[in-house]
Protein backbone atom coordinates (compact mmCIF):
# COMPACT_ATOMS: atom_id res chain seq x y z
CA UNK A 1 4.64 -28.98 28.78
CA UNK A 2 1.74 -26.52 29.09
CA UNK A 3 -1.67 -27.28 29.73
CA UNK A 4 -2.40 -25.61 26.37
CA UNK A 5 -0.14 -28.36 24.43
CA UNK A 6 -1.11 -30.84 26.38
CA UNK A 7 -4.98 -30.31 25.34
CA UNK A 8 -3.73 -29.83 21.62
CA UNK A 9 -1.76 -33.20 21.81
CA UNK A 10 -4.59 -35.14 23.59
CA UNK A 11 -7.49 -33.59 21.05
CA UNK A 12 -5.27 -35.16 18.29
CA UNK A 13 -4.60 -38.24 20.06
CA UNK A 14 -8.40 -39.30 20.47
CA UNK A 15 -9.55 -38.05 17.08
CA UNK A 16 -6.32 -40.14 15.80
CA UNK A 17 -7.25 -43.21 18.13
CA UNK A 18 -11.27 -42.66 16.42
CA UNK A 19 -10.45 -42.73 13.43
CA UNK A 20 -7.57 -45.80 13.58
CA UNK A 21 -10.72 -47.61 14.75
CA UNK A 22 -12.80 -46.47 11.37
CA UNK A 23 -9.67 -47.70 9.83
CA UNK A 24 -9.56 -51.23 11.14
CA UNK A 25 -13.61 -51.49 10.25
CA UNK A 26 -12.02 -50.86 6.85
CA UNK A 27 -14.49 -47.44 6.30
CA UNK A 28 -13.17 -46.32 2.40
CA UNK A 29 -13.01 -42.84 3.62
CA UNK A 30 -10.38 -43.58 6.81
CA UNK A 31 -7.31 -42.38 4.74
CA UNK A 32 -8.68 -39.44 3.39
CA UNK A 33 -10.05 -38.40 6.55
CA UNK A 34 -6.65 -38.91 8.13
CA UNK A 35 -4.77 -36.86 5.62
CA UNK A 36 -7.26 -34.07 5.62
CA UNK A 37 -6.28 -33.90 9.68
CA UNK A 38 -2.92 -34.33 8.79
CA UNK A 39 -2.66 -31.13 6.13
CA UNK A 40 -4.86 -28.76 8.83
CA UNK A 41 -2.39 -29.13 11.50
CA UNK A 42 0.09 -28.93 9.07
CA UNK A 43 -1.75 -25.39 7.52
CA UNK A 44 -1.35 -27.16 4.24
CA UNK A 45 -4.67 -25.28 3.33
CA UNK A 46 -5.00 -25.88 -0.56
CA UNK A 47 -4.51 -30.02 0.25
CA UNK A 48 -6.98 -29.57 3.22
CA UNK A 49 -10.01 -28.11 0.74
CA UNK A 50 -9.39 -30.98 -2.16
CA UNK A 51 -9.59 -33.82 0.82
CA UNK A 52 -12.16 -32.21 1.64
CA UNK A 53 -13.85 -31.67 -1.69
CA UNK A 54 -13.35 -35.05 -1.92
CA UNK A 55 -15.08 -36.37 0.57
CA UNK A 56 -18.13 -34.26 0.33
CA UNK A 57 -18.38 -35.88 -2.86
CA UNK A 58 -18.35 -39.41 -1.49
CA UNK A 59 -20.30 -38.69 1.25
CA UNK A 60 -22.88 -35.39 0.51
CA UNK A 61 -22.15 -34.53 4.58
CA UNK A 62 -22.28 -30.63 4.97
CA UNK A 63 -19.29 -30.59 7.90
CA UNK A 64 -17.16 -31.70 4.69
CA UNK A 65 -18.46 -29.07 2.48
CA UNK A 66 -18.20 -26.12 4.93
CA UNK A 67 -14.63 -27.07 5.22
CA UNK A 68 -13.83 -27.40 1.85
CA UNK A 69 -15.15 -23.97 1.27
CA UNK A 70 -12.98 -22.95 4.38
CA UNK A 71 -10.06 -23.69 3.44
CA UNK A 72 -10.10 -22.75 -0.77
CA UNK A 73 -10.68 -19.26 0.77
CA UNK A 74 -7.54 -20.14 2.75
CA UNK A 75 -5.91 -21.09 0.03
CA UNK A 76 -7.27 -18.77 -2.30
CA UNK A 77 -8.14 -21.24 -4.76
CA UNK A 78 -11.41 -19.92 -6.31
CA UNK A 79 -11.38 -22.78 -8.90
CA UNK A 80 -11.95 -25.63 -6.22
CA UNK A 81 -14.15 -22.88 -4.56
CA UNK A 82 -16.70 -22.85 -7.81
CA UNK A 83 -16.40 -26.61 -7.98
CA UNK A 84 -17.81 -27.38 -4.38
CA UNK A 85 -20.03 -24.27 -4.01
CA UNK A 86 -22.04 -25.66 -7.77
CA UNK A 87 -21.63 -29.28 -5.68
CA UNK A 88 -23.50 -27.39 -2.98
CA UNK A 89 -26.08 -25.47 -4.97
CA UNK A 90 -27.11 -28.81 -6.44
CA UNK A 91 -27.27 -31.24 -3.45
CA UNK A 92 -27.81 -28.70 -0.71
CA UNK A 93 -31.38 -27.24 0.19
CA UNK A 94 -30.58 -24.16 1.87
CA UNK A 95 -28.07 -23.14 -1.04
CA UNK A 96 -27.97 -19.12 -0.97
CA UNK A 97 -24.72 -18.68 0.52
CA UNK A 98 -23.11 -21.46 -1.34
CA UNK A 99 -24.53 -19.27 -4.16
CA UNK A 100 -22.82 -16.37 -3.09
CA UNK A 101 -19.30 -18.25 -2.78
CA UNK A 102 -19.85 -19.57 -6.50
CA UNK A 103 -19.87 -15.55 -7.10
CA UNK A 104 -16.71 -14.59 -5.41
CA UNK A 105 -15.17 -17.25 -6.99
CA UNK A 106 -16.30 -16.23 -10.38
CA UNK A 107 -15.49 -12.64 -9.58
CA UNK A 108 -11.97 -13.63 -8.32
CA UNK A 109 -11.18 -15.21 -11.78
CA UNK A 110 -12.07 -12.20 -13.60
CA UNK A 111 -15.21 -13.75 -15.26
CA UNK A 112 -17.89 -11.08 -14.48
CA UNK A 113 -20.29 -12.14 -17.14
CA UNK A 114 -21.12 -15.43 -15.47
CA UNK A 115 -21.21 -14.02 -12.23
CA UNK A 116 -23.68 -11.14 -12.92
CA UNK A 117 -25.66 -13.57 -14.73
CA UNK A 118 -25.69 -15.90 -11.45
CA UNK A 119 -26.09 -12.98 -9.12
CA UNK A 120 -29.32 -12.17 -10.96
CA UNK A 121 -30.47 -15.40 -10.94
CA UNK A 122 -29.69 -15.40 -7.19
CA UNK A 123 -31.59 -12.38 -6.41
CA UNK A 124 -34.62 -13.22 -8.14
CA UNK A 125 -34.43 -16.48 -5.87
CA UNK A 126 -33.68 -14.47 -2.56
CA UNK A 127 -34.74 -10.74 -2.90
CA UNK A 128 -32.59 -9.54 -0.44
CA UNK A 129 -30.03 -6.24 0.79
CA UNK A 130 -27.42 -8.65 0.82
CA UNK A 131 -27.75 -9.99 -2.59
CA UNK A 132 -28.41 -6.35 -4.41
CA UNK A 133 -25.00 -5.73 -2.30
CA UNK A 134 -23.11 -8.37 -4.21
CA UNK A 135 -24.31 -7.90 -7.34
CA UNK A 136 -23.54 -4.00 -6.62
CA UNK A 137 -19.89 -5.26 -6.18
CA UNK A 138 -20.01 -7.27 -9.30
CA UNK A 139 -20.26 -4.18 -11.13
CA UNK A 140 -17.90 -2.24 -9.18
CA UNK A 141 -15.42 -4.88 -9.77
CA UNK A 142 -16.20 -4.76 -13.46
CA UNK A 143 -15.90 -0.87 -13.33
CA UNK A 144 -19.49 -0.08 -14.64
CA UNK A 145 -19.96 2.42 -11.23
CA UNK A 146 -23.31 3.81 -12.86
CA UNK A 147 -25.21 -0.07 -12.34
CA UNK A 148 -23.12 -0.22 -9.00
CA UNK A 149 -24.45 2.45 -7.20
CA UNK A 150 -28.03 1.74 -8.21
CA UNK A 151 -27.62 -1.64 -6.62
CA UNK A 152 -25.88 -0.09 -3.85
CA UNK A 153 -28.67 2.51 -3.12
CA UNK A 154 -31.15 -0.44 -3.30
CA UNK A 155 -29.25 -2.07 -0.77
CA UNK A 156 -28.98 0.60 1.40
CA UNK A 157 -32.66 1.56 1.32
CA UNK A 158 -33.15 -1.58 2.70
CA UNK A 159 -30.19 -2.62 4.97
CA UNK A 160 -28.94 1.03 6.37
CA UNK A 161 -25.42 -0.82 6.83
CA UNK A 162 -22.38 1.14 6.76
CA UNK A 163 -20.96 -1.88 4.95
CA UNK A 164 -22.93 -0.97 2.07
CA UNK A 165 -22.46 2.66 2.60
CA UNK A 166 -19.21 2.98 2.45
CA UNK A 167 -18.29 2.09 -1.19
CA UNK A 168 -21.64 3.43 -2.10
CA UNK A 169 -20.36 7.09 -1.24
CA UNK A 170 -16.65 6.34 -2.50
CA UNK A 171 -18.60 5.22 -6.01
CA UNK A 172 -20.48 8.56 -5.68
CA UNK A 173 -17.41 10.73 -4.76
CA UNK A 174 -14.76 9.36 -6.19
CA UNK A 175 -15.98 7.53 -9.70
CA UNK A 176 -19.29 9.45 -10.82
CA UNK A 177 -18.10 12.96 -9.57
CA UNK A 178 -21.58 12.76 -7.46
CA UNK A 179 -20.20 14.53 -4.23
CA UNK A 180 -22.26 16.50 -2.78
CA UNK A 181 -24.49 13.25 -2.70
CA UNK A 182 -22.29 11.12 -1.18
CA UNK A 183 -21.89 13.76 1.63
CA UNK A 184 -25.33 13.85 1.72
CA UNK A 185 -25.59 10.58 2.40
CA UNK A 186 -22.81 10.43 4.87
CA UNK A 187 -24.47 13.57 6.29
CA UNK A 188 -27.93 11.44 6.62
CA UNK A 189 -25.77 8.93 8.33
CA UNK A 190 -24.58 10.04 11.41
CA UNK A 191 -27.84 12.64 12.30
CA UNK A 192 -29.56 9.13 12.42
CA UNK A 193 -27.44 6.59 13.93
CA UNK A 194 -25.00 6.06 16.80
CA UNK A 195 -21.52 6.97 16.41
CA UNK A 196 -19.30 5.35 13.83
CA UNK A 197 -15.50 5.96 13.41
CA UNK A 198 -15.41 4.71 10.18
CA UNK A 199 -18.84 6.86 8.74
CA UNK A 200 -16.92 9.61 10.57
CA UNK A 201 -13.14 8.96 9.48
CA UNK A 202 -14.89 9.01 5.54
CA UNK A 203 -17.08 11.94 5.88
CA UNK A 204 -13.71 13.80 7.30
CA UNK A 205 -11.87 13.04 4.11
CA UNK A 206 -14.45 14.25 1.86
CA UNK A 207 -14.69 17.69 3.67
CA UNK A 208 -10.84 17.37 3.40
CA UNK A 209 -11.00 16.96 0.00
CA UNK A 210 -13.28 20.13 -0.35
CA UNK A 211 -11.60 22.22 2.12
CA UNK A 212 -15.02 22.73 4.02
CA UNK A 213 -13.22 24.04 7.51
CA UNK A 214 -16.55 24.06 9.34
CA UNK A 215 -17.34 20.11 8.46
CA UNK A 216 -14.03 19.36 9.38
CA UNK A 217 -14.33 20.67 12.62
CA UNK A 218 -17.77 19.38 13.34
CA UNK A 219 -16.39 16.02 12.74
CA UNK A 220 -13.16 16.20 14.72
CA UNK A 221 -15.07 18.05 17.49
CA UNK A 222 -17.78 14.98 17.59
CA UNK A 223 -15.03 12.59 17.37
CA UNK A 224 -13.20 13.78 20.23
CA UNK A 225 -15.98 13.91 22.19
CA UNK A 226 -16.62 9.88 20.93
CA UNK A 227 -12.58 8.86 21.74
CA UNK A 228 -11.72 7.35 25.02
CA UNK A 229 -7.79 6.98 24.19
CA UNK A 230 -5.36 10.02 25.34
CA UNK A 231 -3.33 9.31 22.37
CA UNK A 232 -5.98 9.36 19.86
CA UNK A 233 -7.67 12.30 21.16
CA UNK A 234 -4.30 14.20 21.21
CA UNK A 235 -3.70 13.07 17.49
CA UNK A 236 -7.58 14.42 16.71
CA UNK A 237 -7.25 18.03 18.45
CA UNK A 238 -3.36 18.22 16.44
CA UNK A 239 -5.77 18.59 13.54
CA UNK A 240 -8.31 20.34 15.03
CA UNK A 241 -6.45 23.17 16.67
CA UNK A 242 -5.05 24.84 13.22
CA UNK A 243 -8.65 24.41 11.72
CA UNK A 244 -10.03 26.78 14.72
CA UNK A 245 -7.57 29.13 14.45
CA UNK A 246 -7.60 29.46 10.49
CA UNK A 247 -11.73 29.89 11.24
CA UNK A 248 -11.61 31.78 14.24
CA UNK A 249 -8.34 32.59 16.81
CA UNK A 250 -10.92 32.98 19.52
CA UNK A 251 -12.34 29.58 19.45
CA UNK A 252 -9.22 27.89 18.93
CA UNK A 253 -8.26 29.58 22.45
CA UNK A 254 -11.44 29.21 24.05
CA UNK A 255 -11.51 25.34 22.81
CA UNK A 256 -7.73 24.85 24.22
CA UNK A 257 -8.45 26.45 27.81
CA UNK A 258 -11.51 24.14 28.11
CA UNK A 259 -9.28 21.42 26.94
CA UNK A 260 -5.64 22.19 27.92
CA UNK A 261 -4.79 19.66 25.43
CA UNK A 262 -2.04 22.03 24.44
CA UNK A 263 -0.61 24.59 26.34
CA UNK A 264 2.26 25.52 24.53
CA UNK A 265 -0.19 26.26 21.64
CA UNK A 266 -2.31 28.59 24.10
CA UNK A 267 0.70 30.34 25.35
CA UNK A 268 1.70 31.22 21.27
CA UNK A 269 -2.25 32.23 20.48
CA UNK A 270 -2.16 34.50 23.52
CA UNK A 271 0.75 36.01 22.42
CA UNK A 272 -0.74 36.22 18.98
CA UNK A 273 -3.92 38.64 19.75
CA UNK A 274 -2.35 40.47 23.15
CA UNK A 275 -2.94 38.85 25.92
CA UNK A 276 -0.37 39.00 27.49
CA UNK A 277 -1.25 38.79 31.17
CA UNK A 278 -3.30 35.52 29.95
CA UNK A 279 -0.42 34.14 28.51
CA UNK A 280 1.87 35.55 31.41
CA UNK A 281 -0.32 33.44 34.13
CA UNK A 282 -0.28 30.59 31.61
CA UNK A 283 3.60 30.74 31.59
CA UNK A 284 4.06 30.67 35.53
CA UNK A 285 1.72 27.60 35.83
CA UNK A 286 3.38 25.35 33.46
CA UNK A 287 7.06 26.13 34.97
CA UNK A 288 5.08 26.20 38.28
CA UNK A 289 4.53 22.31 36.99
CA UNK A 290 7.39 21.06 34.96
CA UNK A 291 10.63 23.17 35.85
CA UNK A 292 11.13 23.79 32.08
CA UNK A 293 13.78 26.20 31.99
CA UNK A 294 13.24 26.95 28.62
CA UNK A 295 10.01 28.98 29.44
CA UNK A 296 12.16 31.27 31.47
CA UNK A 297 12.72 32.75 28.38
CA UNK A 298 8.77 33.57 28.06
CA UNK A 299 8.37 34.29 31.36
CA UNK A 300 11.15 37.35 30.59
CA UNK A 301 9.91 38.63 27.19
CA UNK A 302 6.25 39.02 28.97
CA UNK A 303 7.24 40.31 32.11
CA UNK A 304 9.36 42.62 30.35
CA UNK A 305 6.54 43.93 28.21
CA UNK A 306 3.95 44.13 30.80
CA UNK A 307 5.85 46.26 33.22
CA UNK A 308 5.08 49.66 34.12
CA UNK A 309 8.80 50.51 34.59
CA UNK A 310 11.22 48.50 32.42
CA UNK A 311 14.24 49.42 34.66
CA UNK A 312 12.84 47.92 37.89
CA UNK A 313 12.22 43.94 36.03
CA UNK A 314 15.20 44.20 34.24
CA UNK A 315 17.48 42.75 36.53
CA UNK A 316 14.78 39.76 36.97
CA UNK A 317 14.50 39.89 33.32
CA UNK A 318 18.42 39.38 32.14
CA UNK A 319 18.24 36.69 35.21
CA UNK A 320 15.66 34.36 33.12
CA UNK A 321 16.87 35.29 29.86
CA UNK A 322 20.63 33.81 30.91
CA UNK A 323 18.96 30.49 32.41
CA UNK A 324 16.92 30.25 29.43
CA UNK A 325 19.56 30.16 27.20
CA UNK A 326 21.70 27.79 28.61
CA UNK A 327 18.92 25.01 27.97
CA UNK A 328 17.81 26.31 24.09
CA UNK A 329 18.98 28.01 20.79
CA UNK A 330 15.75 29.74 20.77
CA UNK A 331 16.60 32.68 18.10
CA UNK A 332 13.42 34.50 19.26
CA UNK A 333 15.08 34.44 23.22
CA UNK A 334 18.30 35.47 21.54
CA UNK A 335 16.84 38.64 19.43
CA UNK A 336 14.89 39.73 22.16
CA UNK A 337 17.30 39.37 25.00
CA UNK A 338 19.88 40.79 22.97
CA UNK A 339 17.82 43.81 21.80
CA UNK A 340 17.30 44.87 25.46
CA UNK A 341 21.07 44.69 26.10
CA UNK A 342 21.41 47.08 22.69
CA UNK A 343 18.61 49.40 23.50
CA UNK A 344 18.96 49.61 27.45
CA UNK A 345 23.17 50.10 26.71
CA UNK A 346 23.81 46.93 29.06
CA UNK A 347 25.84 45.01 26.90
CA UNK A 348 25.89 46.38 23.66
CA UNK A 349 28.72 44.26 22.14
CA UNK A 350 27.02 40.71 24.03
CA UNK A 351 23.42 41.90 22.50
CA UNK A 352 24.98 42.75 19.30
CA UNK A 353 26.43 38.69 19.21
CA UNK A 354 23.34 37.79 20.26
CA UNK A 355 21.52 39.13 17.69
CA UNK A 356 23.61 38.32 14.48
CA UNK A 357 23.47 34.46 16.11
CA UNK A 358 19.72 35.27 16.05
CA UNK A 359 19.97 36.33 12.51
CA UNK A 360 22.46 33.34 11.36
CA UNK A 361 19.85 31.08 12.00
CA UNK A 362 16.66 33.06 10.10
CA UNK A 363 19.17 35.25 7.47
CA UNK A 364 15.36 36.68 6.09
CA UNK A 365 13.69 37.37 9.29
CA UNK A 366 12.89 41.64 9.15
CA UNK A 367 12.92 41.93 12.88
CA UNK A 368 16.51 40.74 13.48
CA UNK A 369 18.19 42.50 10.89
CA UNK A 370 16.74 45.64 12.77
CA UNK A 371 18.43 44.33 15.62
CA UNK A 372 21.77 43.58 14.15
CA UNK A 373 21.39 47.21 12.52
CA UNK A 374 20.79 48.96 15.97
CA UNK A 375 23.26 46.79 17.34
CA UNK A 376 26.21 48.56 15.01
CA UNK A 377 24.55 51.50 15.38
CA UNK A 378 24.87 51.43 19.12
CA UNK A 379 28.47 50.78 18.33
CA UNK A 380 29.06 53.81 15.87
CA UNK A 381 29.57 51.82 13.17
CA UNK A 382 27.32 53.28 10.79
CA UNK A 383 27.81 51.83 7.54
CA UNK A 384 27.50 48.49 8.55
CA UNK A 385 24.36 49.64 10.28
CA UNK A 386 23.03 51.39 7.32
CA UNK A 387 23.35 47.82 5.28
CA UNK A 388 21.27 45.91 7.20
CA UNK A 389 18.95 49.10 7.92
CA UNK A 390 17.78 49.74 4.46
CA UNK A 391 17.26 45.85 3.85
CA UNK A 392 14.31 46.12 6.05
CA UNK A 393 13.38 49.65 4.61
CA UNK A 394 13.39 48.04 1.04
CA UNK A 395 11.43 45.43 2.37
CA UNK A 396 8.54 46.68 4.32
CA UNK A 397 8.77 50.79 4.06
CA UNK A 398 8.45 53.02 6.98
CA UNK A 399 5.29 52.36 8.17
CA UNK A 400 6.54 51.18 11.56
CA UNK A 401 7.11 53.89 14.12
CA UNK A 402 10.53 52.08 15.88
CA UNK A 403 11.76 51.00 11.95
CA UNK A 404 11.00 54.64 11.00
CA UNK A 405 13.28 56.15 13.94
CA UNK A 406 16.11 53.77 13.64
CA UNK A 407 15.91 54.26 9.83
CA UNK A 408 16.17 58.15 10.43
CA UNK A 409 19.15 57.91 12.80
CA UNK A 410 21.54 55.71 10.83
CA UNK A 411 20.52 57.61 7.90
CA UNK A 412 21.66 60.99 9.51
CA UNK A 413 24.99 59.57 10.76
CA UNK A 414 25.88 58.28 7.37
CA UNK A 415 24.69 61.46 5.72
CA UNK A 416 26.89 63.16 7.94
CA UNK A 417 30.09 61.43 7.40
């Protein structure tokens, strides 16, 4: 037997043994005190708060009454609740919060009449933040959000508590169409106070909601700053990433070099505006640190396009590319590797698999088709090249100097046949 049990078993024991002697003094309250033990170890909660009503009743002692209210919360039975908390409100002097369970209990049966009415009463008797709160919620509840928010702003004024300005800005937002107040409020929020995740997570979802890229980013950037768990701050820079690059490319790269939260993301936005060597160097350090032979495969495309003289990396090049490959489907390692076999006249008929396997997988993409076209080209089969060919042309013209001279080419040999 634990120690735990044991002090649970011995607890009972003695208030057992205390009360068998009430019993024998033949106290009228011994068997309901017993039973009302009896149902709280047993988590009988509704039985618990009438025992307990009960004996607050007999006896007027306020351990009985905060008990009772206890467990018809427990319980959920807001009909006992309104019977002890009016038992309270008469016989107890300090009677506020007993007035404020009355409420909830009213409120909880629907009857919103009675409970504004006491809730009024209540806050002419205790002029307080908490009480304009409640009655606030009373009106939410009832759905008249115009009376709600003024009792939530009065609340606020007063108390500053996210509590109360939470639902105060959803009322605002969401109900009265009010949202550039609510954000203003939110706004208000967090230039004056310490950090709060939850003033924070709401404000988010409102600049969400109005696509506002720059408050988005403010928050996520402050929250980041504010989070202390890996995972969490991983999850927050997931969303923050896309947001910088849909503002600006540049920040998104300068904020994931600071960070490195994401490399493979940094090696892509490299790519993206040029920077190749950048992304290069990138490349070499994360293989340098994981063995991923899968980045082989970047490792070849930008060595391949950063070199002076093609001919002297290609060996190198091919080397990668074949490594790569046996550890991914990538299409984008397939089109380009098998391009360079096509255009170089390596491999022509192992390029030209490549590619259409390239192609199988994205049957839209432009850039492979061009591939597969060059590919039968290479091959001198000229019809099939001119297919594929002048799906591109259709597509996007002859704006592009290599799409222009492979278009010309195939064109020619067909014309000549």
């Amino acid at each position: 037997m634990s120690s735990y049990y044991r002090l649970i078993v011995i607890s009972v024991f003695f208030t057992i043994n205390l009360f068998a002697t009430t019993i024998k003094n033949n106290n009228p309250q011994d068997m309901l005190i017993m039973s009302a033990i009896d149902s709280e170890l047993t988590h009988n909660y509704q039985k618990s708060a009438m025992l307990y009503t009960k004996l607050y009743s007999m006896t007027y002692q306020e351990i009985y009454l905060k008990k009772a209210v206890a467990y018809s919360l427990k319980a959920k039975d807001y009909t006992l609740l309104s019977e002890v908390s009016l038992q309270a409100i008469d016989n107890v002097k300090n009677d506020e919060q007993y007035y404020r369970y009355y409420i909830v209990s009213l409120m909880q049966q629907g009857n919103f009449t009675e409970a504004l009415k006491v809730g009024k009463h209540l806050l002419s008797k205790y002029n307080n933040p908490k009480n304009y709160d409640l009655i606030a919620n009373i009106y939410y509840m009832n759905k008249d959000y115009e009376n709600a928010v003024k009792y939530f702003e009065s609340a606020y004024a007063s108390n500053q508590s996210v509590k109360t300005l939470l639902p105060l800005s959803d009322v605002l937002f969401v109900y009265l169409k009010q949202k550039q107040k609510a954000i203003s409020y939110l706004e208000t929020y967090i230039r004056l106070h310490p950090y709060n995740e939850d003033v924070y997570n709401k404000l988010l979802l409102f600049y969400k909601e109005q696509q506002n890229i720059d408050g988005m980013i403010s928050i996520l950037k402050m929250q980041l700053k504010h989070s202390k768990n890996f995972i969490y701050s991983h999850r927050i820079s997931e969303q923050l990433i896309p947001l910088l690059e849909k503002k600006d490319i540049n920040q998104a790269i300068l904020f994931l070099e600071k960070t490195h939260v994401d490399n493979t993301k940094l090696l892509i936005l490299y790519q993206r505006v040029g920077e190749n060597k950048k992304a290069l160097t990138l490349v070499r350090k994360m293989y340098k640190k994981t063995k991923d032979k899968i980045l082989l495969g970047y490792i070849a495309i930008l060595e391949h396009e950063l070199a002076h003289n093609k001919q002297k990396v290609m060996k190198h090049v091919i080397a990668n590319f074949e490594t790569a490959l046996k550890y991914t489907n990538n299409a984008s390692f397939k089109n380009y590797y098998g391009y360079l076999l096509i255009d170089y006249n390596i491999n022509i008929k192992k390029g030209l698999k490549l590619v259409k396997e390239a192609l199988d997988q994205y049957p839209t993409n432009l850039a492979y088709m061009d591939s597969v076209a060059w590919g039968y080209y290479k091959l001198h089969r000229y019809n099939t090249a001119y297919k594929y060919m002048k799906k591109v042309v259709n597509q996007i013209g002859l704006d592009n100097n290599e799409i222009k001279g492979h278009w010309t080419k195939i064109k020619n040999k067909v014309d000549s046949i």
